[in-house]
Protein backbone atom coordinates (compact mmCIF):
# COMPACT_ATOMS: atom_id res chain seq x y z
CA UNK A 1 -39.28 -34.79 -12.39
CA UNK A 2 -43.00 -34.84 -11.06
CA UNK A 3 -44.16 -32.11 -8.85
CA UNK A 4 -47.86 -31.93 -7.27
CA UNK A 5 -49.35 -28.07 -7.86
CA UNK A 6 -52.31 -27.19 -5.48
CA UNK A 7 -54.35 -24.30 -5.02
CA UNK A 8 -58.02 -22.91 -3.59
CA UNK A 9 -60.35 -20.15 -5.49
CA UNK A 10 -57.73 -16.87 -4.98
CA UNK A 11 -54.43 -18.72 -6.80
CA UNK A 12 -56.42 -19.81 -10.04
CA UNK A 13 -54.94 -17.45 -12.23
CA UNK A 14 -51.12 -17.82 -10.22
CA UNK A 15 -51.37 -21.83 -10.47
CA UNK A 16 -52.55 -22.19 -14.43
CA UNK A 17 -49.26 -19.77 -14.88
CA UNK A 18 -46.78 -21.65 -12.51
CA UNK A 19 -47.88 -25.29 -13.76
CA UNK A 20 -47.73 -23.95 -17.76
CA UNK A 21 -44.11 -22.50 -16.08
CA UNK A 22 -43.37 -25.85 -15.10
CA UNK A 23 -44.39 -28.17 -18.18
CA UNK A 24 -42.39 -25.87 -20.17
CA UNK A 25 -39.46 -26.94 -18.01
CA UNK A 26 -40.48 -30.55 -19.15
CA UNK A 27 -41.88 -31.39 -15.29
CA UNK A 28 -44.61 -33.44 -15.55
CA UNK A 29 -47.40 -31.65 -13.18
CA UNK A 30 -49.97 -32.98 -11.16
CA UNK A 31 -53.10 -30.63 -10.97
CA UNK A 32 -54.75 -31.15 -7.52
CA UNK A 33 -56.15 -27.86 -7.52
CA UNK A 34 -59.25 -25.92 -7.64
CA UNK A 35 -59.61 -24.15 -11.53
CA UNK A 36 -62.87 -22.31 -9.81
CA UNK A 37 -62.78 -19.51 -8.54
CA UNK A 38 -65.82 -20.35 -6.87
CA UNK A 39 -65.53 -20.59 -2.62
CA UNK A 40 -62.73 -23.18 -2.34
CA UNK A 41 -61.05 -24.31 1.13
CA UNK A 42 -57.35 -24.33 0.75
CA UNK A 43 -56.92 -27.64 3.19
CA UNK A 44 -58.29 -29.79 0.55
CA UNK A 45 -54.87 -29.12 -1.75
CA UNK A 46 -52.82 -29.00 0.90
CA UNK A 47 -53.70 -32.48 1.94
CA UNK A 48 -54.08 -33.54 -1.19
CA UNK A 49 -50.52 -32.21 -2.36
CA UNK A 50 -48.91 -33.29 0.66
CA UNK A 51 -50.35 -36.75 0.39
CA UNK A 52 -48.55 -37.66 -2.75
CA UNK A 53 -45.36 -36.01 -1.87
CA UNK A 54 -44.95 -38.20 1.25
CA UNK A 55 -45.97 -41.38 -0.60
CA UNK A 56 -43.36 -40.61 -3.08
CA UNK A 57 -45.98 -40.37 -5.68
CA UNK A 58 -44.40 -37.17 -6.85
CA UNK A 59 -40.78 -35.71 -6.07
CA UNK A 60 -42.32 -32.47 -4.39
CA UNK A 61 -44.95 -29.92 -4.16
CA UNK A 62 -45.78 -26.04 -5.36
CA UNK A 63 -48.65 -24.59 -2.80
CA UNK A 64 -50.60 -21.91 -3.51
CA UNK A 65 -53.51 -19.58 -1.86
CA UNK A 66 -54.17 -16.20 -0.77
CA UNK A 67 -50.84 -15.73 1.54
CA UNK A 68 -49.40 -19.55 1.41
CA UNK A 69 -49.88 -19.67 4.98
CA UNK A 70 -52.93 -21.25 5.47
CA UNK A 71 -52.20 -23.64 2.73
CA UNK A 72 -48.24 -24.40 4.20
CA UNK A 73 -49.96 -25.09 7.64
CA UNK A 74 -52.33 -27.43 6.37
CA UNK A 75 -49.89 -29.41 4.07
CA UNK A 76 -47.46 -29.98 7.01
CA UNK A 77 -49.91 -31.51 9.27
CA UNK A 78 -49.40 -34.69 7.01
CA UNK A 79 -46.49 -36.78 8.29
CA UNK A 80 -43.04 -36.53 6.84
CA UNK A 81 -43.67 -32.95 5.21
CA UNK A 82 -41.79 -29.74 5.67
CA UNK A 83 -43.33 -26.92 3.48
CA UNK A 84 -42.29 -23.64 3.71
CA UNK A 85 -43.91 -20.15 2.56
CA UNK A 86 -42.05 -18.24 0.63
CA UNK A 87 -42.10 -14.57 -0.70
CA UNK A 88 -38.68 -14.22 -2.44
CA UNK A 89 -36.50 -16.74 -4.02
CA UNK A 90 -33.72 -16.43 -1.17
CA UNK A 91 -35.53 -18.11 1.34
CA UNK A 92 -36.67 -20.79 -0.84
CA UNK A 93 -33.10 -22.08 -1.90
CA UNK A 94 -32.32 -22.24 1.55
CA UNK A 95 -35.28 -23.82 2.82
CA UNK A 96 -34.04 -26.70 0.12
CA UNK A 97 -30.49 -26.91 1.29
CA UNK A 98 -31.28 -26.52 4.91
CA UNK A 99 -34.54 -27.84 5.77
CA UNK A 100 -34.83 -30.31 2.88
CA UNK A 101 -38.20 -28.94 2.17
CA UNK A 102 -40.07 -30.90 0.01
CA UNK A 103 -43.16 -28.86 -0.72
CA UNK A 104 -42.87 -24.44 -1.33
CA UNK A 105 -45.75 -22.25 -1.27
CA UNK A 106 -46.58 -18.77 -1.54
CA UNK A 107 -49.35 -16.40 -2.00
CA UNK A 108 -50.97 -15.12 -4.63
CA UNK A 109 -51.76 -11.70 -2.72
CA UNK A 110 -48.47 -11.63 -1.81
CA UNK A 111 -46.48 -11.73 -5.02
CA UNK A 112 -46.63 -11.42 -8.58
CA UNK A 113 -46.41 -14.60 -10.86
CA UNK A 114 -42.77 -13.54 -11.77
CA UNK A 115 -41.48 -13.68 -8.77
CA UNK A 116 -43.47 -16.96 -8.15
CA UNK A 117 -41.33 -18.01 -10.78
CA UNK A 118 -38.36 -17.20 -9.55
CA UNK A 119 -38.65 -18.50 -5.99
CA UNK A 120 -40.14 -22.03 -7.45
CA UNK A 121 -36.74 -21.81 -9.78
CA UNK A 122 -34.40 -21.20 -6.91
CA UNK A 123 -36.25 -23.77 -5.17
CA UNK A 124 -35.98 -26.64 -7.90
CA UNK A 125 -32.11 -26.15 -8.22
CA UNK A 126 -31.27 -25.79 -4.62
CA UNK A 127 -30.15 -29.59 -3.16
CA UNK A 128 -30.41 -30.82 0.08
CA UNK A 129 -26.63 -30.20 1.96
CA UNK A 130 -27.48 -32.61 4.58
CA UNK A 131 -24.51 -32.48 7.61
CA UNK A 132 -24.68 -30.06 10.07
CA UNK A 133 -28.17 -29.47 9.02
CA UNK A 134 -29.08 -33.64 9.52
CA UNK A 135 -29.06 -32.67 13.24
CA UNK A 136 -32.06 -30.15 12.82
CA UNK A 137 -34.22 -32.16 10.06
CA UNK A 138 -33.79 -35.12 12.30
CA UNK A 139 -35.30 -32.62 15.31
CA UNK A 140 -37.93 -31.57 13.11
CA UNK A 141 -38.87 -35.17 12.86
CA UNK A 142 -38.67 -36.34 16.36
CA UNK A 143 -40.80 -33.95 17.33
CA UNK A 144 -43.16 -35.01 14.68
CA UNK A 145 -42.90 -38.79 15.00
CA UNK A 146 -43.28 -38.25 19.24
CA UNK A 147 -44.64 -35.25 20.00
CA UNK A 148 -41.23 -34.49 22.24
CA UNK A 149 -37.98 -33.04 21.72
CA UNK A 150 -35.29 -34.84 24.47
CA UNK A 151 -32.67 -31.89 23.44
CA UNK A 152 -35.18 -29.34 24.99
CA UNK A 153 -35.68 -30.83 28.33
C-alpha cells in the first residue's frame, strides 16, 4: 500500500508521528508536506495530496492541519475526491464503508497523535460496502461531474 501524507506549519510534529506510524505498518509514504513550521498554507497539501490520490499515483491520503477542515475542503475541490475530517476512529470506518472515502484528515488541535492513530487504523481496515451506498457515492459524483443533482428537482 502507498498512501500520500500532507500537512501545513501546525501538524509538523502530528505528520512526522503518523507517517513513522505508517512505515512501521510497511506503507510506503509519500511526504507532500511542509516539515517547517514556518507560515505554511494548508491548500498546497491538500492539492498536492489529492492530486496523486485521484491519478492513482497512491491508494489514498492522510490530511493534516490545525482542525482538518480547511485542509479536507481544499483536497475535495480536486475531482474524484471525497475526504472526510475526522476526530474519532468511528466516523472514519464509516466514512470508508459508506462514502468510499479515499483521503481522512484531522486536526492537530483537535486530537492527540494517539487517537490520530487510531482513526487512520480504523480507516485503513474499513472496505468500501458498495450497494445501497452506490446510490449516494454515485450522487456525490453527479453533482460533482455537473454541478446538478436530477433527484433534487
Amino acid at each position: 500500500m502507498k498512501l500520500a501524507i500532507g500537512n501545513d506549519h501546525v501538524a509538523v510534529e502530528m505528520k512526522r508521528e503518523i507517517k513513522a506510524y505508517l512505515e512501521e505498518k510497511g506503507i510506503e509514504v509519500v511526504d507532500v508536506g511542509t516539515n517547517s513550521t514556518e507560515r505554511f498554507n494548508y491548500p498546497v497539501s491538500g492539492y498536492k495530496v489529492a492530486k496523486l490520490v485521484a491519478a492513482g499515483e497512491v491508494d489514498g491520503g492522510v490530511l493534516i492541519c490545525g482542525t482538518g477542515v480547511g485542509i479536507s475542503l481544499a483536497a475535495n475541490k480536486v475531482k474524484g475526491i471525497r475526504a472526510c475530517v475526522c476526530s474519532e476512529p468511528y466516523s472514519a470506518k464509516l466514512s470508508k464503508q459508506h462514502n468510499n472515502t479515499n483521503i481522512i484528515a484531522f486536526g492537530a488541535r483537535v486530537i492527540g497523535v494517539e487517537t490520530a492513530k487510531m482513526i487512520v487504523d480504523e480507516w485503513l481496515g474499513a472496505a468500501y460496502e458498495g450497494g445501497r451506498h452506490q446510490v449516494r457515492v454515485d450522487m456525490i459524483s453527479e453533482i460533482e461531474n455537473t454541478g446538478e443533482l436530477a433527484a433534487a428537482k
